[in-house]
Each structure stands twice: as structure tokens, then as C-alpha cells.
N, C-alpha and C. Protein backbone atom coordinates (compact mmCIF):
# COMPACT_ATOMS: atom_id res chain seq x y z
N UNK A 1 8.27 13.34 7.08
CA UNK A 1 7.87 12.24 6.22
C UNK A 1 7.99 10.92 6.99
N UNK A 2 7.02 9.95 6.62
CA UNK A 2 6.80 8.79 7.39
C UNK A 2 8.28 7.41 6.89
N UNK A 3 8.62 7.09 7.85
CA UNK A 3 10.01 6.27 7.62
C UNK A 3 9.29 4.99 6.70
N UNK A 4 10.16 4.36 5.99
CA UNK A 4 9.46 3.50 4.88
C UNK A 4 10.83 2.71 5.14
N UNK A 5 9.96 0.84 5.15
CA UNK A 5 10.99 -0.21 5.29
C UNK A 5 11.06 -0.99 4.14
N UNK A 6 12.17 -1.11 3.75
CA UNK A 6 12.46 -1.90 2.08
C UNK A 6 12.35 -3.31 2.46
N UNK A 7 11.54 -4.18 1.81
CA UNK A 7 11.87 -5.25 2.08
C UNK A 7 10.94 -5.87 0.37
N UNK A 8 11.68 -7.70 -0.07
CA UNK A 8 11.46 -7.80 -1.23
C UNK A 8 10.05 -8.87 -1.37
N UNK A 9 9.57 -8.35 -2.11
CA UNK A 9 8.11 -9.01 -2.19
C UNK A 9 7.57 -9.94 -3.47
N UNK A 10 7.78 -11.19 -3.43
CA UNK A 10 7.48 -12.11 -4.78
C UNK A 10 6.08 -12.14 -4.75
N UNK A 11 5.56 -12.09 -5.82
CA UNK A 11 3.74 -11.71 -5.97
C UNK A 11 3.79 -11.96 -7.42
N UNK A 12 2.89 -13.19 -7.65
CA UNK A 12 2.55 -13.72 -8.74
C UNK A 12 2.58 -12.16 -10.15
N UNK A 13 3.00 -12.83 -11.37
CA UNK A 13 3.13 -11.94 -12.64
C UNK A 13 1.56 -11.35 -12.64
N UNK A 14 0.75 -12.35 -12.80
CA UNK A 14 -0.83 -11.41 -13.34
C UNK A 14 -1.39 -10.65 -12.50
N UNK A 15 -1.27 -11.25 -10.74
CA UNK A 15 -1.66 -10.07 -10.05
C UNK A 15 -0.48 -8.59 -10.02
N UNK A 16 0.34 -8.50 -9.95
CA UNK A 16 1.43 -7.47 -10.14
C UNK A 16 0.64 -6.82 -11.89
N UNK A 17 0.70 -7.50 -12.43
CA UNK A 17 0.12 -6.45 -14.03
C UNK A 17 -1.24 -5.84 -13.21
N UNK A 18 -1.99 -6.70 -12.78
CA UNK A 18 -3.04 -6.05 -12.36
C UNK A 18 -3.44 -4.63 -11.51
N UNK A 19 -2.43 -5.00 -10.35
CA UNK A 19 -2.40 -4.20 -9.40
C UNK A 19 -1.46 -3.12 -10.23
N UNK A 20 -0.53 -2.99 -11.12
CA UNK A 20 -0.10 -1.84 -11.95
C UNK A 20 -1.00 -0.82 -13.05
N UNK A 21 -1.91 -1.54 -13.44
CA UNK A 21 -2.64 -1.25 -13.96
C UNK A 21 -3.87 0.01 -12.95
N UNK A 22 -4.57 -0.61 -11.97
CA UNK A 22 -5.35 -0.10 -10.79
C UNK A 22 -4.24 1.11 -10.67
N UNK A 23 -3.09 0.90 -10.56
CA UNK A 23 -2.23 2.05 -9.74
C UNK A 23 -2.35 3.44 -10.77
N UNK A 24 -2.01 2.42 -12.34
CA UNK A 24 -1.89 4.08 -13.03
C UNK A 24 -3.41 4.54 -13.65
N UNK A 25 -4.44 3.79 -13.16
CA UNK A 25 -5.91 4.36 -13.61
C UNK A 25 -6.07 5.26 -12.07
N UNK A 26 -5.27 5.47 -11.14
CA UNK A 26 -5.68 6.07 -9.90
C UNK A 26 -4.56 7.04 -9.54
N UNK A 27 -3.55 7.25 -10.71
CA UNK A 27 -2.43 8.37 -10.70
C UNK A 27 -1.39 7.60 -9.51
N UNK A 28 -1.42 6.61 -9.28
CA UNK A 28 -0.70 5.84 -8.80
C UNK A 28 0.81 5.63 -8.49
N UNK A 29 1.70 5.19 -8.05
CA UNK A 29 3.04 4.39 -8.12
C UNK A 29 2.39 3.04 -8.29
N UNK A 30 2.85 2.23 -8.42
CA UNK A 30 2.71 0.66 -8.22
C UNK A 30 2.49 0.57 -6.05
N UNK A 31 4.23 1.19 -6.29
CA UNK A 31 4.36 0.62 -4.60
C UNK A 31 3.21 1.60 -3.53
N UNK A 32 3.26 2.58 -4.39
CA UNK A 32 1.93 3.44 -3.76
C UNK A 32 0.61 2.83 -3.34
N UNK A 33 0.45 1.69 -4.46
CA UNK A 33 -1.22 1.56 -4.61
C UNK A 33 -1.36 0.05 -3.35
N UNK A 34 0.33 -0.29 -3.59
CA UNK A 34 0.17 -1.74 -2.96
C UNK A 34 -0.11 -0.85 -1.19
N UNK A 35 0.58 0.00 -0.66
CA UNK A 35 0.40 0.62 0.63
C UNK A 35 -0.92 1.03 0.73
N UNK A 36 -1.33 1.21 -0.22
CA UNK A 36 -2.67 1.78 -0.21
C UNK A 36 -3.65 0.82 0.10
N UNK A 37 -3.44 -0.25 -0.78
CA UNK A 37 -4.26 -1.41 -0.27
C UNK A 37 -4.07 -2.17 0.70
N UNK A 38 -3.06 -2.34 1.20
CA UNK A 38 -2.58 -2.89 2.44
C UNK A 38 -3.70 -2.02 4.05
N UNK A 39 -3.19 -0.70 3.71
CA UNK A 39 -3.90 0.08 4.43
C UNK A 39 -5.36 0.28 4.54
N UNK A 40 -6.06 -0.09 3.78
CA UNK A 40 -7.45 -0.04 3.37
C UNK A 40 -7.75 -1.43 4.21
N UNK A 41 -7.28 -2.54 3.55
CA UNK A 41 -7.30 -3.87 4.63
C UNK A 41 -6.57 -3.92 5.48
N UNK A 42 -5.83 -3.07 6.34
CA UNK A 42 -6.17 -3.09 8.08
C UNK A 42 -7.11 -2.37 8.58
N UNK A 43 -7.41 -1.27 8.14
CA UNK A 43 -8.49 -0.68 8.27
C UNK A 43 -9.80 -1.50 8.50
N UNK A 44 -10.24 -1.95 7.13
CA UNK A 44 -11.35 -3.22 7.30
C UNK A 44 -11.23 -3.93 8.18
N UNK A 45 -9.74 -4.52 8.79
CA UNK A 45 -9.89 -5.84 9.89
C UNK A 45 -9.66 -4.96 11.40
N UNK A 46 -9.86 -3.64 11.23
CA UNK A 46 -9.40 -2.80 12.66
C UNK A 46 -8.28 -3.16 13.16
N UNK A 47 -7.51 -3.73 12.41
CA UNK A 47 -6.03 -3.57 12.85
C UNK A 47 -4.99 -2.57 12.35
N UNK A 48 -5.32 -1.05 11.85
CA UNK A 48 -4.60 -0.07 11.77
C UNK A 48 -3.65 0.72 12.35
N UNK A 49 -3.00 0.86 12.23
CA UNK A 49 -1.77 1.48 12.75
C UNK A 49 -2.82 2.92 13.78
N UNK A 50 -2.13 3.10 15.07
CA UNK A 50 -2.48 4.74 15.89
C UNK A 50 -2.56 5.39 14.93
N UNK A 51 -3.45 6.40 15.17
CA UNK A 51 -3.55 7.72 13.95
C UNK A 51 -2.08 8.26 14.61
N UNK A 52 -1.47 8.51 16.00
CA UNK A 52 -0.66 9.34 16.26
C UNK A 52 0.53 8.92 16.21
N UNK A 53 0.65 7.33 15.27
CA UNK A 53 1.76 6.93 14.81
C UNK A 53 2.49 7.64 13.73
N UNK A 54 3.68 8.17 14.27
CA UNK A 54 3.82 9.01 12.80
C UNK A 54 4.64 8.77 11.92
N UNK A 55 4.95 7.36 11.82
CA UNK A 55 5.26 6.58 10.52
C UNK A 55 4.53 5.86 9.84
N UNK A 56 3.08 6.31 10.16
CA UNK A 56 1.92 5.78 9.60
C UNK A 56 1.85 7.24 8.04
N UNK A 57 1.56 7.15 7.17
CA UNK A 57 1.06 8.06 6.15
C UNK A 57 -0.35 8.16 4.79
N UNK A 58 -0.69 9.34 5.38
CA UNK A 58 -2.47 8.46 4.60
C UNK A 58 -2.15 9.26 3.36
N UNK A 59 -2.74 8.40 2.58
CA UNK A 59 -2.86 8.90 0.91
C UNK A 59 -4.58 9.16 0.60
């Protein structure tokens, strides 16, 4: 399993409802959907982690 770093993240109330919402219409976690999107936009900017990084984890 890919190592995961805790760290605390202040993010406006309506986007957080929002992005909770997206998470459980997609069988989601919250913190799931936020990695998810994070990952989707490095992807888009080609700044993605090595595929043979293996604390990288695709959903």
C-alpha cells in the first residue's frame, strides 16, 4: 500500500460541501475524491508522479 502524508488542509465551507457531495455521487471518501482530483490535475499539467513511484496509487 502506497505511504500517505497527514497534513491539515483549510478549504473554504461551500467548496468542501461540494467536493463531499461529488465524492459520495462517485462512491467516494471525501479525502479519496480530493486525491483523486489532485491527481487528475497533475496529470493535466504533466506533472505526475513516475508510474514506478510506488507511493503513487491510482483509483
Amino acid at each position: 500500500m502506497a505511504k500517505k502524508k497527514a497534513f491539515a488542509l483549510r478549504i473554504n465551507e461551500d467548496i468542501f460541501k461540494a467536493i463531499e457531495k461529488w465524492a459520495a455521487d462517485e462512491f467516494r471518501s471525501t479525502n479519496g475524491q480530493i486525491e483523486w482530483m489532485l491527481l487528475q490535475n497533475l496529470k493535466a499539467a504533466k506533472r505526475q508522479p513516475k508510474k514506478n513511484d510506488e507511493n503513487i496509487e491510482e483509483t
